[in-house]
C-alpha atoms as a PDB file:
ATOM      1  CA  UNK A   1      -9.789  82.798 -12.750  1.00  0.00           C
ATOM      2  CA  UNK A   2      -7.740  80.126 -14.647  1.00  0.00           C
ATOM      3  CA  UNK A   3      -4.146  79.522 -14.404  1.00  0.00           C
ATOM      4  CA  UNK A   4      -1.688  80.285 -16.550  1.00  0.00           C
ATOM      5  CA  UNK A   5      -1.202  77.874 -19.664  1.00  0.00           C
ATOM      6  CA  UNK A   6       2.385  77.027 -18.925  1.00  0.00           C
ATOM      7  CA  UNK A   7       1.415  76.566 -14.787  1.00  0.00           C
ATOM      8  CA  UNK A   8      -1.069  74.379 -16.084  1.00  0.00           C
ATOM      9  CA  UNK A   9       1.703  72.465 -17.954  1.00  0.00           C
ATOM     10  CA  UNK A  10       4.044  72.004 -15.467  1.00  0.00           C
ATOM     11  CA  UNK A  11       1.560  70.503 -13.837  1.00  0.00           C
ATOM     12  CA  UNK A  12      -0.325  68.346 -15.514  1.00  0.00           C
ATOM     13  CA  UNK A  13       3.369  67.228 -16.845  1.00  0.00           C
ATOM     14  CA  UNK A  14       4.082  66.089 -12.726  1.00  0.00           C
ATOM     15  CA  UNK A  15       0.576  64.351 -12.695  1.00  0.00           C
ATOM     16  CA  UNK A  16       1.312  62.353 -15.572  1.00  0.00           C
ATOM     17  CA  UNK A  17       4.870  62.053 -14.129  1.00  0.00           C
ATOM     18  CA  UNK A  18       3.701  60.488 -11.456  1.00  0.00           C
ATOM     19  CA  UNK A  19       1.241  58.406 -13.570  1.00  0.00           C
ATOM     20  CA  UNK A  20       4.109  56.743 -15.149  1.00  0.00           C
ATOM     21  CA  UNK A  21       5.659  55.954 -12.731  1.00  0.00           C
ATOM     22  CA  UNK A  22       2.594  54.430 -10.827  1.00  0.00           C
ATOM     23  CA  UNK A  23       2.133  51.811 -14.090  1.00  0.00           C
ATOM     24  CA  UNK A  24       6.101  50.880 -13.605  1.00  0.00           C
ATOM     25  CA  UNK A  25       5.488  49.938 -10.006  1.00  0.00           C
ATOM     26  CA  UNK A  26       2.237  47.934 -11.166  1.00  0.00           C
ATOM     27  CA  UNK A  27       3.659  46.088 -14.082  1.00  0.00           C
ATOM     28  CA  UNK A  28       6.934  45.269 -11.520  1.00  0.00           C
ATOM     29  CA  UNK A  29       4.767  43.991  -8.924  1.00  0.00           C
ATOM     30  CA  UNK A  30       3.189  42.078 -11.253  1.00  0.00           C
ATOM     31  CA  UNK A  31       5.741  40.481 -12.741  1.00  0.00           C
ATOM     32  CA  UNK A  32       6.849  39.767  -9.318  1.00  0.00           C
ATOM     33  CA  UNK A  33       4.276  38.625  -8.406  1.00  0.00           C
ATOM     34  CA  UNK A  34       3.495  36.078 -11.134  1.00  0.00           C
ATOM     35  CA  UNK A  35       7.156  34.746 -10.771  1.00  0.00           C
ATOM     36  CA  UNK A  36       9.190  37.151 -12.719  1.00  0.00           C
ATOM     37  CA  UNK A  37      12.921  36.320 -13.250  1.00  0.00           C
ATOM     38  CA  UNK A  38      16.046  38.908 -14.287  1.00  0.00           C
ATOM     39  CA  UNK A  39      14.923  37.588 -17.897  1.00  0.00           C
ATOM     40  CA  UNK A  40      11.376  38.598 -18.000  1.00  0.00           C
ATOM     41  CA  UNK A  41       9.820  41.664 -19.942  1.00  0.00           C
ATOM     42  CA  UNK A  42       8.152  42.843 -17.218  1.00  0.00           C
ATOM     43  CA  UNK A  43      10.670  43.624 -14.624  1.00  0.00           C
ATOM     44  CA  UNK A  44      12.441  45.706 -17.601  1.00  0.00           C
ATOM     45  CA  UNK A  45       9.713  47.396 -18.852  1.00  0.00           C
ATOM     46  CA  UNK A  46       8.783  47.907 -15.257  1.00  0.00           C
ATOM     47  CA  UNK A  47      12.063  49.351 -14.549  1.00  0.00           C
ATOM     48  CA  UNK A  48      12.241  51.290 -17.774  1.00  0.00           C
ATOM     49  CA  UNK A  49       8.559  53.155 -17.069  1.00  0.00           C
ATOM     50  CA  UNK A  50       9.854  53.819 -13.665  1.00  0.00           C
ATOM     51  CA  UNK A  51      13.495  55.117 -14.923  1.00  0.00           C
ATOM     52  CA  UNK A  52      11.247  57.613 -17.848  1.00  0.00           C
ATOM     53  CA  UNK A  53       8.729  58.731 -15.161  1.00  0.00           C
ATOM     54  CA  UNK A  54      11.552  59.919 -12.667  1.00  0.00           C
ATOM     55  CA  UNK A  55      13.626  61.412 -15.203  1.00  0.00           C
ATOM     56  CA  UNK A  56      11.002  63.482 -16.625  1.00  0.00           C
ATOM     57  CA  UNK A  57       9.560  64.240 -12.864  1.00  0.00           C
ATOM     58  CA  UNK A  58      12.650  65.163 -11.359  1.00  0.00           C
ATOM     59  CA  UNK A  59      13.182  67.452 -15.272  1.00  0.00           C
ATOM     60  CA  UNK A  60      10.160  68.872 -14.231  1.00  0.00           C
ATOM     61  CA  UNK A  61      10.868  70.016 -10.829  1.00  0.00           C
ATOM     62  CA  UNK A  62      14.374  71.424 -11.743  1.00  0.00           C
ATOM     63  CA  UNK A  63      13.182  73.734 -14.232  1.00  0.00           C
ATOM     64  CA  UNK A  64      10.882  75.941 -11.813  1.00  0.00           C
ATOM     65  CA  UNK A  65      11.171  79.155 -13.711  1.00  0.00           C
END
């Protein structure tokens, strides 16, 4: 038997959650990597992927209802 639409929402909302925030880790190291300074793209769009992916994660886990 299938779950629930909005179970299978919540999840599939953490997977991609977690998703995001796996591409802001890989676009930081990256940058890193490659040399990256305070100044460069990466490291803020890095940071910014990893900032929207825990927001909407940790939105996700508070609202358990």
């Amino acid at each position: 038997m299938a779950a629930p639409p909005d179970q299978l929402y919540r999840a599939v909302t953490r997977i991609f959650s977690v998703v995001i925030i796996g591409f802001g880790l890989a676009i930081l190291i990256v940058t890193l990597v490659n040399g990256g300074s305070v100044g460069s793209a990466g490291l803020w769009l890095g940071l910014l992927f990893i900032g929207i992916g825990v927001a909407r994660l940790y939105i996700a886990l508070r609202s358990r209802s």
